[in-house]
N, C-alpha and C. Protein backbone atom coordinates (compact mmCIF):
# COMPACT_ATOMS: atom_id res chain seq x y z
N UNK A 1 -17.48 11.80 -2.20
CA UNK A 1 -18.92 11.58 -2.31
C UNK A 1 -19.42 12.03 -3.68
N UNK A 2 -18.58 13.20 -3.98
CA UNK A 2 -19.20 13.67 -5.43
C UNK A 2 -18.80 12.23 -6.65
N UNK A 3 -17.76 12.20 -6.37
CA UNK A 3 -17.09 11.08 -7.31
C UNK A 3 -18.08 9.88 -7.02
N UNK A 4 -18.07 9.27 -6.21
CA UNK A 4 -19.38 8.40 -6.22
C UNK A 4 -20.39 8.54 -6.65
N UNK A 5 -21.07 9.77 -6.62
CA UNK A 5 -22.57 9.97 -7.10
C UNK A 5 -22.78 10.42 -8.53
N UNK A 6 -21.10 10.32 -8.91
CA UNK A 6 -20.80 10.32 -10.20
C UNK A 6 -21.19 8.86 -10.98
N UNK A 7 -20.48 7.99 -10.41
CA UNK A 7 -20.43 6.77 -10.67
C UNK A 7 -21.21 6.23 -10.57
N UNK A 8 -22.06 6.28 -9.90
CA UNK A 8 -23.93 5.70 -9.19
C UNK A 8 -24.61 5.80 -10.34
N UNK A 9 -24.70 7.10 -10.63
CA UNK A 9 -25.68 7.91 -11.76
C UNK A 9 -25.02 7.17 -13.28
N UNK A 10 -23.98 6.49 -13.02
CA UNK A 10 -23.60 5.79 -14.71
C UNK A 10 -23.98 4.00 -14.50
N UNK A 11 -23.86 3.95 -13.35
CA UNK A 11 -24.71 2.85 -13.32
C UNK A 11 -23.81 1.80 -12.47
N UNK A 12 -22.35 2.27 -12.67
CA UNK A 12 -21.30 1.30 -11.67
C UNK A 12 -21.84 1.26 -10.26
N UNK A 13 -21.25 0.00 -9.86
CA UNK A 13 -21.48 -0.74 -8.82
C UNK A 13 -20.67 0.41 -7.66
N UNK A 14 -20.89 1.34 -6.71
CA UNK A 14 -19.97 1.82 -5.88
C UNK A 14 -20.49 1.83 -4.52
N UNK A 15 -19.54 1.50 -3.47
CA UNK A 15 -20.32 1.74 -1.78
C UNK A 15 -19.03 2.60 -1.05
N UNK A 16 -19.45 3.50 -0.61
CA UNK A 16 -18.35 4.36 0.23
C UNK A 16 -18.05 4.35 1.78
N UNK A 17 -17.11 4.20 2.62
CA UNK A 17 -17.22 3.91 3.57
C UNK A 17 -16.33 4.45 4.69
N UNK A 18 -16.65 6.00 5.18
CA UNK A 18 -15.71 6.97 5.54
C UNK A 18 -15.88 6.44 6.79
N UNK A 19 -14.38 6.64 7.58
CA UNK A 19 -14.23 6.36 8.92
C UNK A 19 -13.68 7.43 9.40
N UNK A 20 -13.85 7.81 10.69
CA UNK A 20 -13.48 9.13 11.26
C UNK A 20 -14.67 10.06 11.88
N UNK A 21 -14.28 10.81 12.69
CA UNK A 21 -15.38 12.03 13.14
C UNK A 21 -14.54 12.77 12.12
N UNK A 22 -15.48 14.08 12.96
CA UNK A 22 -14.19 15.36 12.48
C UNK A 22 -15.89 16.55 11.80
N UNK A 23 -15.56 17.79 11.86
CA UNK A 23 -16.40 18.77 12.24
C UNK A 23 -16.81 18.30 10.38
N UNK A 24 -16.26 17.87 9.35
CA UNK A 24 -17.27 17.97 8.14
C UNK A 24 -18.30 16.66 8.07
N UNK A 25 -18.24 15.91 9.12
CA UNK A 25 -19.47 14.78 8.80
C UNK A 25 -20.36 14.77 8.11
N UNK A 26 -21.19 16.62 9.26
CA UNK A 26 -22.82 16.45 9.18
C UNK A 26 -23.02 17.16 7.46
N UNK A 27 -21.65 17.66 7.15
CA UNK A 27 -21.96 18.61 5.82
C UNK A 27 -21.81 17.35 4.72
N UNK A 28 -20.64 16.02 5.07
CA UNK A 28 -20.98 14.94 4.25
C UNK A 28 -22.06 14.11 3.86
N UNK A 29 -22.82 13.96 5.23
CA UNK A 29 -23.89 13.14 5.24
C UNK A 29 -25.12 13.76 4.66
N UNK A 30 -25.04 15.30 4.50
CA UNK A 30 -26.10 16.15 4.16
C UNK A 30 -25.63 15.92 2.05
N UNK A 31 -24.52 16.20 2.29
CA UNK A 31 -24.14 15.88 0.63
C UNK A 31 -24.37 14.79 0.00
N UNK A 32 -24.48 13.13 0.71
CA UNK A 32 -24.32 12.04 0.49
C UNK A 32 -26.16 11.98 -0.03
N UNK A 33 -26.86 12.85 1.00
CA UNK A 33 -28.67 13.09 1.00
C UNK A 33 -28.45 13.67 -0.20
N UNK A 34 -27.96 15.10 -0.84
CA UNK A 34 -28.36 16.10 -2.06
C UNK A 34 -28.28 15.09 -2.68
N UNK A 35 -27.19 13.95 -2.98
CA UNK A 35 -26.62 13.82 -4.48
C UNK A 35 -27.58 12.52 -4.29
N UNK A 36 -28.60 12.12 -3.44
CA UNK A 36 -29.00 10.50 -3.26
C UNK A 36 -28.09 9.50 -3.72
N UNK A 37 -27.50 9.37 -2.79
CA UNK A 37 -26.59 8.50 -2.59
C UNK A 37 -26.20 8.07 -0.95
N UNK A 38 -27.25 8.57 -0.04
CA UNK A 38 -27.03 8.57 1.51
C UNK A 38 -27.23 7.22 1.16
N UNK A 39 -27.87 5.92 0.58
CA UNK A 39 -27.74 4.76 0.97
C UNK A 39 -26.39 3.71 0.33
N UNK A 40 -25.89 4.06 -0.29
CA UNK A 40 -24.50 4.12 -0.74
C UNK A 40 -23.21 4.58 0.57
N UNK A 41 -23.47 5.16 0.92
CA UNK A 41 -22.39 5.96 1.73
C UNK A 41 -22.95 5.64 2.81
N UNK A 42 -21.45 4.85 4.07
CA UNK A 42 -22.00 4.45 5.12
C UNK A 42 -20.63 5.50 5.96
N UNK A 43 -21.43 5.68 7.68
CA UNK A 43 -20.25 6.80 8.10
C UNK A 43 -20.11 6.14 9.61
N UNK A 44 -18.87 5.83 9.94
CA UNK A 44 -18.33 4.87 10.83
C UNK A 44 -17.43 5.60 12.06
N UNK A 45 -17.43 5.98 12.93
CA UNK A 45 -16.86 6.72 13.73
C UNK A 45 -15.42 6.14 14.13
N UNK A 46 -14.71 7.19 14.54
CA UNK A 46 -13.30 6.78 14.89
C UNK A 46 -12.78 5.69 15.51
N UNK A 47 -12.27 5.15 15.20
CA UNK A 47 -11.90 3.89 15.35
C UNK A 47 -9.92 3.55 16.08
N UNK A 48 -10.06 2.65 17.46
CA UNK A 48 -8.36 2.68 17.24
C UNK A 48 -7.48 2.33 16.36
N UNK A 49 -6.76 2.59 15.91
CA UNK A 49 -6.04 2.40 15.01
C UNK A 49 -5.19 0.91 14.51
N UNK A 50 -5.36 -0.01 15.70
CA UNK A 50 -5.52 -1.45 16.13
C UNK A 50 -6.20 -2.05 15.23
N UNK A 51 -7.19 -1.46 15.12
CA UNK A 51 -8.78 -1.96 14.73
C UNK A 51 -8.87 -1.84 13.11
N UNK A 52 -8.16 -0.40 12.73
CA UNK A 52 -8.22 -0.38 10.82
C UNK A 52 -8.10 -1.35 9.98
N UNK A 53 -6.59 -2.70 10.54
CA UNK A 53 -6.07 -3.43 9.55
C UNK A 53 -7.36 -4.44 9.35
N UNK A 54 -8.32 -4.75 9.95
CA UNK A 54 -9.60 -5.73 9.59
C UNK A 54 -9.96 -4.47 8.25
N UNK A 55 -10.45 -3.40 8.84
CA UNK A 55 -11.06 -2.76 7.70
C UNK A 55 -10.28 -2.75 6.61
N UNK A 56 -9.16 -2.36 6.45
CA UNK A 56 -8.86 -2.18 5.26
C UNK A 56 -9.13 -3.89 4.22
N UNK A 57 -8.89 -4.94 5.18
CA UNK A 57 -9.06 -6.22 4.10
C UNK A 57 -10.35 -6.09 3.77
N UNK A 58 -11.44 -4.99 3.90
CA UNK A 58 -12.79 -4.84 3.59
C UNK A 58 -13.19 -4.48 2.19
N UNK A 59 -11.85 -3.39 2.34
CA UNK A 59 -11.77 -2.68 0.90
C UNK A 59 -11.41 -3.30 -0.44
N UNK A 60 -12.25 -2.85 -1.37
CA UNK A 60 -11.25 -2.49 -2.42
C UNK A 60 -10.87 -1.64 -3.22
N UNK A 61 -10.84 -0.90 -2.33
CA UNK A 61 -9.56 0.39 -2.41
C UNK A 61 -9.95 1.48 -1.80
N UNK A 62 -9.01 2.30 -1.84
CA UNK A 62 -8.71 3.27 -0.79
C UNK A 62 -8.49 4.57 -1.59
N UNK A 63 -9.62 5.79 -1.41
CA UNK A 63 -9.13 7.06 -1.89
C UNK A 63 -8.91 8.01 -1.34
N UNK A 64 -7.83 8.92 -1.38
CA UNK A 64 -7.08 9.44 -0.61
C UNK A 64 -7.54 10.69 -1.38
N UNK A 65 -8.58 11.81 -1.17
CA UNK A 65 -8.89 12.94 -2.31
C UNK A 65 -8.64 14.12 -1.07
N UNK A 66 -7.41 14.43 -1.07
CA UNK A 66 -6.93 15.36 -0.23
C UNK A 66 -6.81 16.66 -0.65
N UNK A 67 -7.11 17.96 -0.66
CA UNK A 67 -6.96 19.20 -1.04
C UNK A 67 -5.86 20.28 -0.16
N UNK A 68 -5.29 20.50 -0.82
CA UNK A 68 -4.23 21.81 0.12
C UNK A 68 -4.99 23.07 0.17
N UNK A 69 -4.97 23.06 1.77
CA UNK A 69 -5.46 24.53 2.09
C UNK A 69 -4.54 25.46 2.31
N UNK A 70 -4.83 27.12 2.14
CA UNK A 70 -3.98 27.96 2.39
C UNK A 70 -3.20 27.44 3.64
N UNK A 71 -3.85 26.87 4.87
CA UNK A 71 -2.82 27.05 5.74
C UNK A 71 -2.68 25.38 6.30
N UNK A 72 -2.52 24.45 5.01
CA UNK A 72 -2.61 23.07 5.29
C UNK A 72 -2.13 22.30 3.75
N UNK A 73 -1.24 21.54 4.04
CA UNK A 73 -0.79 20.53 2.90
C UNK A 73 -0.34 19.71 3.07
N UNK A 74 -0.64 18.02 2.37
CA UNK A 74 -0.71 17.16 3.31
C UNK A 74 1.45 16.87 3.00
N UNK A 75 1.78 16.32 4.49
CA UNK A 75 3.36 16.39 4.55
C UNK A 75 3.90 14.78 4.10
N UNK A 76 3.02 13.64 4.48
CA UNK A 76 3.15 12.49 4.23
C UNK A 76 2.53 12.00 3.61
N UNK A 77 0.70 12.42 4.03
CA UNK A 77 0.03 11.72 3.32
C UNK A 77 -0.55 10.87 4.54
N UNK A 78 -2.09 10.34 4.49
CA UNK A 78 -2.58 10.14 5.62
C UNK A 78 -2.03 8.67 6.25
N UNK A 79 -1.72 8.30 7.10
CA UNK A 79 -1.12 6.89 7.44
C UNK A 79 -1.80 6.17 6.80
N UNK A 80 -3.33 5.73 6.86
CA UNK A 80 -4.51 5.00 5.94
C UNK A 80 -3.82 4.64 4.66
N UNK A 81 -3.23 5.78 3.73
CA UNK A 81 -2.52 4.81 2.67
C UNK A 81 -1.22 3.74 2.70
N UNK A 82 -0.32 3.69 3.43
CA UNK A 82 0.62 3.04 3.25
C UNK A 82 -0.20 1.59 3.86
N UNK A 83 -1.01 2.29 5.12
CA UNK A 83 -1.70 0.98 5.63
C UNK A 83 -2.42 0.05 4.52
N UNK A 84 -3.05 0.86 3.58
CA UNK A 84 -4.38 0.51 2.42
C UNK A 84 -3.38 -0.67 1.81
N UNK A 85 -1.95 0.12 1.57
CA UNK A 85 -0.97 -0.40 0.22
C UNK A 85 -0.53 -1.61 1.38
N UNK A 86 0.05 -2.03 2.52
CA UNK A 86 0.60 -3.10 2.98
C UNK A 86 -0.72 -4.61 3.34
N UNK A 87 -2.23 -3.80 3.40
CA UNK A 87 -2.54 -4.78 3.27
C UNK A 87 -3.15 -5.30 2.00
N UNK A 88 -3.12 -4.63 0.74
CA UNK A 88 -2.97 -5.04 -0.53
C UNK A 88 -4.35 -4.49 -1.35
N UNK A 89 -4.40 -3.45 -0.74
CA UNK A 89 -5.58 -2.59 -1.38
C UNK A 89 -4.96 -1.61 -2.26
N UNK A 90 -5.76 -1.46 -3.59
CA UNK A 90 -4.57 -0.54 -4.31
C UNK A 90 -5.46 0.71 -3.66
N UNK A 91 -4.31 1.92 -4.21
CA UNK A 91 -4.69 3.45 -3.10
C UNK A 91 -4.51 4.06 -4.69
N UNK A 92 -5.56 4.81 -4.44
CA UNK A 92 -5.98 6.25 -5.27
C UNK A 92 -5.64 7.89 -4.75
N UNK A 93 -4.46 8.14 -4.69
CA UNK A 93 -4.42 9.72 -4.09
C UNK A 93 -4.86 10.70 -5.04
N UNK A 94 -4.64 11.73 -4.10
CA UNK A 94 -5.16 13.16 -5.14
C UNK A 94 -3.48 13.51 -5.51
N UNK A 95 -2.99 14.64 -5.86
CA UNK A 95 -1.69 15.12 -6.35
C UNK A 95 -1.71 16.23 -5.46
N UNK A 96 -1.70 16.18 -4.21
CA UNK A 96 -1.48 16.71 -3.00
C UNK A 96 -0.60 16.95 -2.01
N UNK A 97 0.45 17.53 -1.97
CA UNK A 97 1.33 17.35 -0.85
C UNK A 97 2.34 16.32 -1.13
N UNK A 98 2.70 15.15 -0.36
CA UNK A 98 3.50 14.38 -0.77
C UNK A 98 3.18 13.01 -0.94
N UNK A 99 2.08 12.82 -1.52
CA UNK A 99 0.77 11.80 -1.19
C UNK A 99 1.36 10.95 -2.56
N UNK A 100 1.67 12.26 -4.10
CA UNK A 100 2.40 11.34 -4.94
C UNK A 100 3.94 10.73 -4.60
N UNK A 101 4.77 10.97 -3.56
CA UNK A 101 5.39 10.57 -3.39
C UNK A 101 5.61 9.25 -2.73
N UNK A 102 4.74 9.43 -2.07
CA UNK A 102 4.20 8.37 -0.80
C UNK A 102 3.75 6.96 -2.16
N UNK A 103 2.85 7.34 -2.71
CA UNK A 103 2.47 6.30 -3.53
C UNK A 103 3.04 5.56 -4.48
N UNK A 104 4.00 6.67 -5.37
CA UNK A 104 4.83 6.55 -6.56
C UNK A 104 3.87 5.86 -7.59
N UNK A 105 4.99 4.91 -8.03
CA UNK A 105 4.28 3.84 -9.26
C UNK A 105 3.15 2.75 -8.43
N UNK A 106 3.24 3.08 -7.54
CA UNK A 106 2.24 1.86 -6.31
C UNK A 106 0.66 2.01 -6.46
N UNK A 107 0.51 3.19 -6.87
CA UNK A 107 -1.15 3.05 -7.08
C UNK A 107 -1.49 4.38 -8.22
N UNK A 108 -2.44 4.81 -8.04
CA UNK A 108 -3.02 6.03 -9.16
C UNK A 108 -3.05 7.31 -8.66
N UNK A 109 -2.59 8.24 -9.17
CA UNK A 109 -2.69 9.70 -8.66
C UNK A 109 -3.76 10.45 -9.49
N UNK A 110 -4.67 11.24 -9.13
CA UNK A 110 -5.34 12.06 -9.87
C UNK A 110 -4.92 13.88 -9.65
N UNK A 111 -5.76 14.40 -10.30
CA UNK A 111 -5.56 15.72 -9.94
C UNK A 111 -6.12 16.10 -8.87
N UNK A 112 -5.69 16.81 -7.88
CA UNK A 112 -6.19 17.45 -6.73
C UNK A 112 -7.55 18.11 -6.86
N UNK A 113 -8.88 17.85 -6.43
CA UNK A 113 -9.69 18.47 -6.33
C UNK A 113 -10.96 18.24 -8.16
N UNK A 114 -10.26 17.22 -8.56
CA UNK A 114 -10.64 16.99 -10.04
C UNK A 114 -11.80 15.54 -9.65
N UNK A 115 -12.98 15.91 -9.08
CA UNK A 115 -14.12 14.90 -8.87
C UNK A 115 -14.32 13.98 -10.42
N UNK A 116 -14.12 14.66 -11.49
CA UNK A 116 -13.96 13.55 -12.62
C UNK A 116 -13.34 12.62 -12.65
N UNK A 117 -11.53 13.07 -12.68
CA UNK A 117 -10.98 12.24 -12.36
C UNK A 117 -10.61 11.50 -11.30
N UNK A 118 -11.54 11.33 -10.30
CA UNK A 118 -11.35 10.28 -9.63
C UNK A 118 -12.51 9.73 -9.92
N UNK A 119 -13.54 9.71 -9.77
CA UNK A 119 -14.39 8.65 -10.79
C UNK A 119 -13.85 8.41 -11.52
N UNK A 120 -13.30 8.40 -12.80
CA UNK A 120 -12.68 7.81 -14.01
C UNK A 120 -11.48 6.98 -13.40
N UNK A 121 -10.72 7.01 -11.89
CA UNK A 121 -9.95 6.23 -11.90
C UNK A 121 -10.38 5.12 -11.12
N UNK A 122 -11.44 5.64 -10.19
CA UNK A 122 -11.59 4.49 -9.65
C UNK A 122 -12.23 3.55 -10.67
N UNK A 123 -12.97 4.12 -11.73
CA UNK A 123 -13.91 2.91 -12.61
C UNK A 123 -12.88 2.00 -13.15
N UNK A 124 -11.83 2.87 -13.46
CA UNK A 124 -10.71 2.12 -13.96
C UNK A 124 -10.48 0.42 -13.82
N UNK A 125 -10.09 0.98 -12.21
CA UNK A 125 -9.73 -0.25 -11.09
C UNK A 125 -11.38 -1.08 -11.28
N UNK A 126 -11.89 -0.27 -10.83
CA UNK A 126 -13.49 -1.62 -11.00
C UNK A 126 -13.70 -2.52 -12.20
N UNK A 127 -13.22 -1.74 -13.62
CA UNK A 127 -13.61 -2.95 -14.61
C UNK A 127 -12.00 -3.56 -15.30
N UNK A 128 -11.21 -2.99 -14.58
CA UNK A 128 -9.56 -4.17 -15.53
C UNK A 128 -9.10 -4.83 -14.11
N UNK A 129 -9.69 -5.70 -13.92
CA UNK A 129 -9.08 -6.77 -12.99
C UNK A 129 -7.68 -6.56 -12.96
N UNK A 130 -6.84 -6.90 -13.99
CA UNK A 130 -5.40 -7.11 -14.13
C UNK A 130 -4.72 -6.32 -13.59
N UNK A 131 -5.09 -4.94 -14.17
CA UNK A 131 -5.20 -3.81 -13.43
C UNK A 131 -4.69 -3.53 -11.88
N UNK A 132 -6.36 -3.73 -11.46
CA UNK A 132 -6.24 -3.86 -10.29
C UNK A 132 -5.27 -4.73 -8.94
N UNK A 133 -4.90 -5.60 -9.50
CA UNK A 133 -4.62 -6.94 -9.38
C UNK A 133 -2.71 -6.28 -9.09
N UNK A 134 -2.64 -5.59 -10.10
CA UNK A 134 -1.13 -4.83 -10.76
C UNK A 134 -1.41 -3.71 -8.94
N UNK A 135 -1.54 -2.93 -8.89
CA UNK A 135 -1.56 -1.87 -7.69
C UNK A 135 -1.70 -2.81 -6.91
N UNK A 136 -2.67 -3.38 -6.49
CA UNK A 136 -2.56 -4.68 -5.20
C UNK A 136 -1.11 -4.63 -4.86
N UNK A 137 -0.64 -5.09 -5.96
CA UNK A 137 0.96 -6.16 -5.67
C UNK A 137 1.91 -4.97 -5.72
N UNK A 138 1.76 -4.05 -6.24
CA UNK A 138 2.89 -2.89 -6.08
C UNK A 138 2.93 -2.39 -4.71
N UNK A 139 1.68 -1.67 -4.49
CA UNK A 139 1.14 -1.35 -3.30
C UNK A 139 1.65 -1.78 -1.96
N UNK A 140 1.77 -2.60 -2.01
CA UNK A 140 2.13 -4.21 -0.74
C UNK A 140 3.96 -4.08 -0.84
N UNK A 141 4.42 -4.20 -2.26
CA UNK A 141 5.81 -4.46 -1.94
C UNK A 141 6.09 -3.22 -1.61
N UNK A 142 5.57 -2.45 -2.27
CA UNK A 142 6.21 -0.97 -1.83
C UNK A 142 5.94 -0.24 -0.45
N UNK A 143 4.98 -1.16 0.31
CA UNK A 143 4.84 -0.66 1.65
C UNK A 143 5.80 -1.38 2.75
N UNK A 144 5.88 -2.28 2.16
CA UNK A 144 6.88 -3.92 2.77
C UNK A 144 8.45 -3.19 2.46
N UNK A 145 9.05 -2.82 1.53
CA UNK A 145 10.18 -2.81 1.37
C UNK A 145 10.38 -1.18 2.00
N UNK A 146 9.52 -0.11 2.11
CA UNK A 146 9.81 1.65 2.75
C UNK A 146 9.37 1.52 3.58
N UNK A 147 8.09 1.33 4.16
CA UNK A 147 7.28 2.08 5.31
C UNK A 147 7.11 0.74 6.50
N UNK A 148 7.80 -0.14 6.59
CA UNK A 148 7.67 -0.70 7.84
C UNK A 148 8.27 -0.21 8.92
N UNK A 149 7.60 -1.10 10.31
CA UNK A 149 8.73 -0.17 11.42
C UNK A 149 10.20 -0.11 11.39
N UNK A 150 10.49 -1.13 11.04
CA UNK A 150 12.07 -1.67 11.08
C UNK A 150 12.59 -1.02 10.05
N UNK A 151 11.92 -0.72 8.95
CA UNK A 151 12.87 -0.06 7.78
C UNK A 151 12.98 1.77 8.16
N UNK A 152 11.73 2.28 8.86
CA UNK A 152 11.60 3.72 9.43
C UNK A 152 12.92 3.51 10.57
N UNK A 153 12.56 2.13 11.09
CA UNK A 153 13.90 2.58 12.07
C UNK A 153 15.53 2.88 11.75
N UNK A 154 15.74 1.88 10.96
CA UNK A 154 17.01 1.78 10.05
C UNK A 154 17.25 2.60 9.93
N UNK A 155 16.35 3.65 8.92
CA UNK A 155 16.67 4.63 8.21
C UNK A 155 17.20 5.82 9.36
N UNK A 156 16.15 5.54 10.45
CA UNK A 156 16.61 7.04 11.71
C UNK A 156 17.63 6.51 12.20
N UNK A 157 17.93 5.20 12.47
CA UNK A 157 19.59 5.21 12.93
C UNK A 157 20.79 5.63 12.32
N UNK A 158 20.26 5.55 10.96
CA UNK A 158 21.67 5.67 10.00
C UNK A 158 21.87 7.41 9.90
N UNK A 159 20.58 7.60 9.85
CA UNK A 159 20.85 9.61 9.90
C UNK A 159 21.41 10.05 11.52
N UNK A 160 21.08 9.64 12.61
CA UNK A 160 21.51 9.70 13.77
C UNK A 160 23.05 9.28 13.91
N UNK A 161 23.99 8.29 12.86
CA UNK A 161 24.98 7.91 12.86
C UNK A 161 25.82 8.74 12.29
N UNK A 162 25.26 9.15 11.16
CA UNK A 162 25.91 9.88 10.11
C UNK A 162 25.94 11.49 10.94
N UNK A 163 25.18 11.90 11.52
CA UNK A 163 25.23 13.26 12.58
C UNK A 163 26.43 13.19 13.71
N UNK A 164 26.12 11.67 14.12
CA UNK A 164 27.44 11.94 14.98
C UNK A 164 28.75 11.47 14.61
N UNK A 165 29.14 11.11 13.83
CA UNK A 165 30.22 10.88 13.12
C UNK A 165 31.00 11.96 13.32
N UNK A 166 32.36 12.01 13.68
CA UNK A 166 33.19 13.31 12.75
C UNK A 166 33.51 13.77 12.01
N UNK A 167 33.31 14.98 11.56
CA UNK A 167 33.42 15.33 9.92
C UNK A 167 34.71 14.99 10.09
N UNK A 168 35.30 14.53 8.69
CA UNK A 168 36.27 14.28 8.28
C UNK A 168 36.73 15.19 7.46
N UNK A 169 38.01 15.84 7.10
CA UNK A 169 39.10 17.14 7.00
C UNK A 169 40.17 16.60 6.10
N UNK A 170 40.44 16.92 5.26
CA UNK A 170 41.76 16.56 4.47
C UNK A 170 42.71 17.50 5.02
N UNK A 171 43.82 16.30 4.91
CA UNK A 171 45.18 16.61 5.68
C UNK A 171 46.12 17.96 5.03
């Protein structure tokens, strides 16, 4: 929200569109009021998870501004991105947990907790088409070729194979 009301105030075109409950709403929606920008920022309640892949073709793009808490860091990275990246939204993470891993060369990483730089990246994506256009298509193959079901499955059969195997011993 800060990063938006960053971007508002320079004059770019931005609309935000958080989905989810969760106990920081009323402190978002109260922030979205300080920075005037509550008509910018729309807040959409939890949704089945069935239901996301319409939203995400809504987007264009997806920011992932995740912070590690003392007793919290993100381990994957929220499902929402690989989802963002397979249906061809480029994804913006923070440098959080394993969120740059998750993303790689597939979309933009900023610094964790750095409200500049994520305004500066998302403007990025808003004015170089080509750009944009470039994460789209990374985004997508790179969710298509790691994170489908069939490739998660593969991968757990082959570690489940390789466990039961017998170690092998030179004679």
């Amino acid at each position: 929200i800060r990063a938006a009301a960053l971007l508002a105030n320079t004059g770019d075109p931005i609309r935000v569109r958080i989905i989810g409950g969760g106990s920081e709403r009323a402190a978002l929606e109260t922030l979205a009021r300080e920075l005037g920008i509550a008509d910018r920022v729309t807040f959409v309640d939890q949704m089945p998870s069935v239901e996301m892949p319409a939203q995400y073709h809504t987007f264009d793009v997806l920011a992932v501004p995740s912070r590690t808490l003392p007793n919290w860091k993100e381990q994957f990275g929220p499902r929402a991105t690989v989802e963002a990246m397979a249906s061809g939204v480029p994804v913006i993470g923070a440098h959080s947990g394993a969120i740059p891993d998750v993303i790689a060369d597939a979309g933009l990483i900023f610094p964790e907790g750095d409200v500049n730089a994520l305004a500066d990246t998302i403007r990025r994506l808003q004015h170089d088409a080509a750009l944009y256009t470039d994460y789209a298509e990374r985004g997508r193959g790179r969710a298509l070729a790691l994170y489908t079901h069939e490739r998660v499955a593969a991968l757990t059969v082959d570690i489940y194979r390789a466990l039961l195997e017998p170690a092998i011993t030179p004679a």
